[in-house]
Protein backbone atom coordinates (compact mmCIF):
# COMPACT_ATOMS: atom_id res chain seq x y z
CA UNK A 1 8.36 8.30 31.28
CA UNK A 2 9.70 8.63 27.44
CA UNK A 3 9.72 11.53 26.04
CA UNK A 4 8.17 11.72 22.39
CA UNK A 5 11.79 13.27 21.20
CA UNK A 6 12.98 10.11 22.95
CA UNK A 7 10.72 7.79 21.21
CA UNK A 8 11.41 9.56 17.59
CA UNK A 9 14.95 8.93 17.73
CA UNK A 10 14.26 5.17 18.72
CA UNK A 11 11.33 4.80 15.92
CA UNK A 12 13.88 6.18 13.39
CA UNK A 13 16.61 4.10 14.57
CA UNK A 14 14.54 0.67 13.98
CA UNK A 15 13.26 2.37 10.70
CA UNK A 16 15.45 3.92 9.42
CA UNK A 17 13.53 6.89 8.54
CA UNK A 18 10.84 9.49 10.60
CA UNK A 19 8.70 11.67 8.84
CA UNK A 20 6.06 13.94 10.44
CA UNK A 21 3.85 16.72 9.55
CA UNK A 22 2.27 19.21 11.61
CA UNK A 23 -1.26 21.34 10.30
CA UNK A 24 -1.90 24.71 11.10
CA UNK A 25 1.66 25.21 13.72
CA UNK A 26 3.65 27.93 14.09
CA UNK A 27 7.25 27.88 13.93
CA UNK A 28 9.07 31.68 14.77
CA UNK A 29 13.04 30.48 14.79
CA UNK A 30 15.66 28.79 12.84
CA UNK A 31 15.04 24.98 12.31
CA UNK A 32 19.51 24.82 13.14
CA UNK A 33 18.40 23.37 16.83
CA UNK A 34 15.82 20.53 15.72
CA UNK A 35 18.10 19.41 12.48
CA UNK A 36 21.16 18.97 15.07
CA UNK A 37 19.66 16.97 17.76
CA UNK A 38 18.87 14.78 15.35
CA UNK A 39 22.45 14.37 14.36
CA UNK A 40 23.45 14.27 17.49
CA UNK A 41 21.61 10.82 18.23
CA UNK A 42 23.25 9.82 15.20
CA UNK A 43 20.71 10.37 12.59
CA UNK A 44 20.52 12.40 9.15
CA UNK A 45 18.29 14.98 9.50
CA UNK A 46 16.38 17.08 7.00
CA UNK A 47 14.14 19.66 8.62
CA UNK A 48 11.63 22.01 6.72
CA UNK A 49 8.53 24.71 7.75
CA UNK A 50 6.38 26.05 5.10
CA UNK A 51 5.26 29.99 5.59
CA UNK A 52 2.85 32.51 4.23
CA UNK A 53 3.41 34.15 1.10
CA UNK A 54 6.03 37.04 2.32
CA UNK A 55 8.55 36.64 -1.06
CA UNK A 56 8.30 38.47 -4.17
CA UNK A 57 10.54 36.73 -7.32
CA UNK A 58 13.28 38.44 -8.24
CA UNK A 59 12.20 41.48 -10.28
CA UNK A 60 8.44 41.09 -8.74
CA UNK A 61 6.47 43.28 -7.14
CA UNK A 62 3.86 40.39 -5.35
CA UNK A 63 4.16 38.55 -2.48
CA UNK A 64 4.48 35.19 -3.70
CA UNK A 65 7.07 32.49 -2.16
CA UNK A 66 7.39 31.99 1.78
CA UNK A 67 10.56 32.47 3.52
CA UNK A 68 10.39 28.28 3.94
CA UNK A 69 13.46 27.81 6.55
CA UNK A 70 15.06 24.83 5.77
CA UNK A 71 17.77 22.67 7.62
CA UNK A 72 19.97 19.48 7.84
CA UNK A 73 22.10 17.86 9.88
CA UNK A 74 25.11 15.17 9.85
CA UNK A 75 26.44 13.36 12.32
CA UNK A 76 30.08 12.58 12.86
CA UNK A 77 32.38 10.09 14.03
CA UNK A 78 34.87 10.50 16.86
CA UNK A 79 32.83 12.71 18.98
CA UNK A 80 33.15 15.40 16.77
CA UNK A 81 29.55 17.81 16.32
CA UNK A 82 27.29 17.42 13.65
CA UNK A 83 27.41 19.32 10.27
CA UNK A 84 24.68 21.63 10.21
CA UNK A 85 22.95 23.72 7.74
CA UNK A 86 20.07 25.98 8.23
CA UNK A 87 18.56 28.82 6.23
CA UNK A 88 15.08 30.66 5.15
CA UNK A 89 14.86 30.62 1.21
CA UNK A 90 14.48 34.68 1.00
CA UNK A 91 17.96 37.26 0.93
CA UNK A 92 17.12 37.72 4.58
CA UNK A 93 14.76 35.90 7.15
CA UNK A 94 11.71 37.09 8.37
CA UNK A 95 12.87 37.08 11.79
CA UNK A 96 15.64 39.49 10.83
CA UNK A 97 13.74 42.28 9.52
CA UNK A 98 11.53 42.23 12.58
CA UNK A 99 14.59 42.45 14.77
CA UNK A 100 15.77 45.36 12.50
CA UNK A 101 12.63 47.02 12.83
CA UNK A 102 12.64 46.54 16.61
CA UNK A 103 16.53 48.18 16.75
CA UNK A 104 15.53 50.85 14.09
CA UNK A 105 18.12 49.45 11.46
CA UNK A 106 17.75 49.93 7.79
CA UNK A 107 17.43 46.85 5.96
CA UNK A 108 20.16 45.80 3.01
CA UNK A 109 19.46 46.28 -0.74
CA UNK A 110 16.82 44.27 -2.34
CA UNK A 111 15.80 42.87 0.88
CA UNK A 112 12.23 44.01 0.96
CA UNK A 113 9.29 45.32 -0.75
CA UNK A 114 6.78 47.64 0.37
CA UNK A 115 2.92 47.45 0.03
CA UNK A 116 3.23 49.07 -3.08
CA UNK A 117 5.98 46.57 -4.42
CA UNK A 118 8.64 49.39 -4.41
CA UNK A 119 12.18 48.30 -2.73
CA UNK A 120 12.22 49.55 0.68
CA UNK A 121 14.81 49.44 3.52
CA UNK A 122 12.68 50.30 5.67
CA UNK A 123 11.68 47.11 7.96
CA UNK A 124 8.55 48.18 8.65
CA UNK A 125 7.35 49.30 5.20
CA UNK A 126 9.06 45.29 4.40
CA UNK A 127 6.81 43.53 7.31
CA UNK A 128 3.70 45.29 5.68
């Protein structure tokens, strides 16, 4: 039986292009693993996840911009692995402050707000 992975890389091989969206999912990691076995079949790969509202701009004090991860992938002749590029469009991911709240590490500067919109390196005051 094909696999629907199987039968994307096919559909964007004849195409030339694949394109999906997904309503109401939840994505909790990197996008790094989807955008490179893409390239691995030999395709260019652009791979993005919209999010809640967990950003303030840059001298803000409101929660106003998602962390949006965002990744893509080239493949390479000769055998050689894929160029990849993945990050979240915030000074640190989401996923990192909740490990840094989990290991009781502070947080760096200017890497989160608390519910009062004062910078905090406290993770969990951030996560709030």
């Amino acid at each position: 039986m094909r696999t629907p992975s199987f039968l994307l890389s096919v559909q964007a091989a004849a195409q030339g292009v694949a394109v999906m969206g997904i309503k109401d999912s939840f994505h909790f990691s990197a996008l790094w693993w989807e955008a490179e076995w893409l390239a691995s079949k030999g395709l260019i790969a652009i791979v993005v996840v919209n999010s809640k509202a967990f950003v303030a701009p840059h001298g803000g004090s409101s929660r106003v911009f998602g962390t949006n991860p965002m990744a893509f992938a080239f493949p390479r002749e000769d055998g050689l692995p894929p160029i990849v590029w993945d990050q979240a469009s915030s000074l640190m991911a989401r996923g990192d402050m909740q490990l840094a709240c989990e290991e009781g590490r502070t947080l760096p500067p200017n890497a989160a707000i608390d519910t009062e919109g004062k910078e905090t390196s406290d993770p969990a005051a951030g996560l709030a």
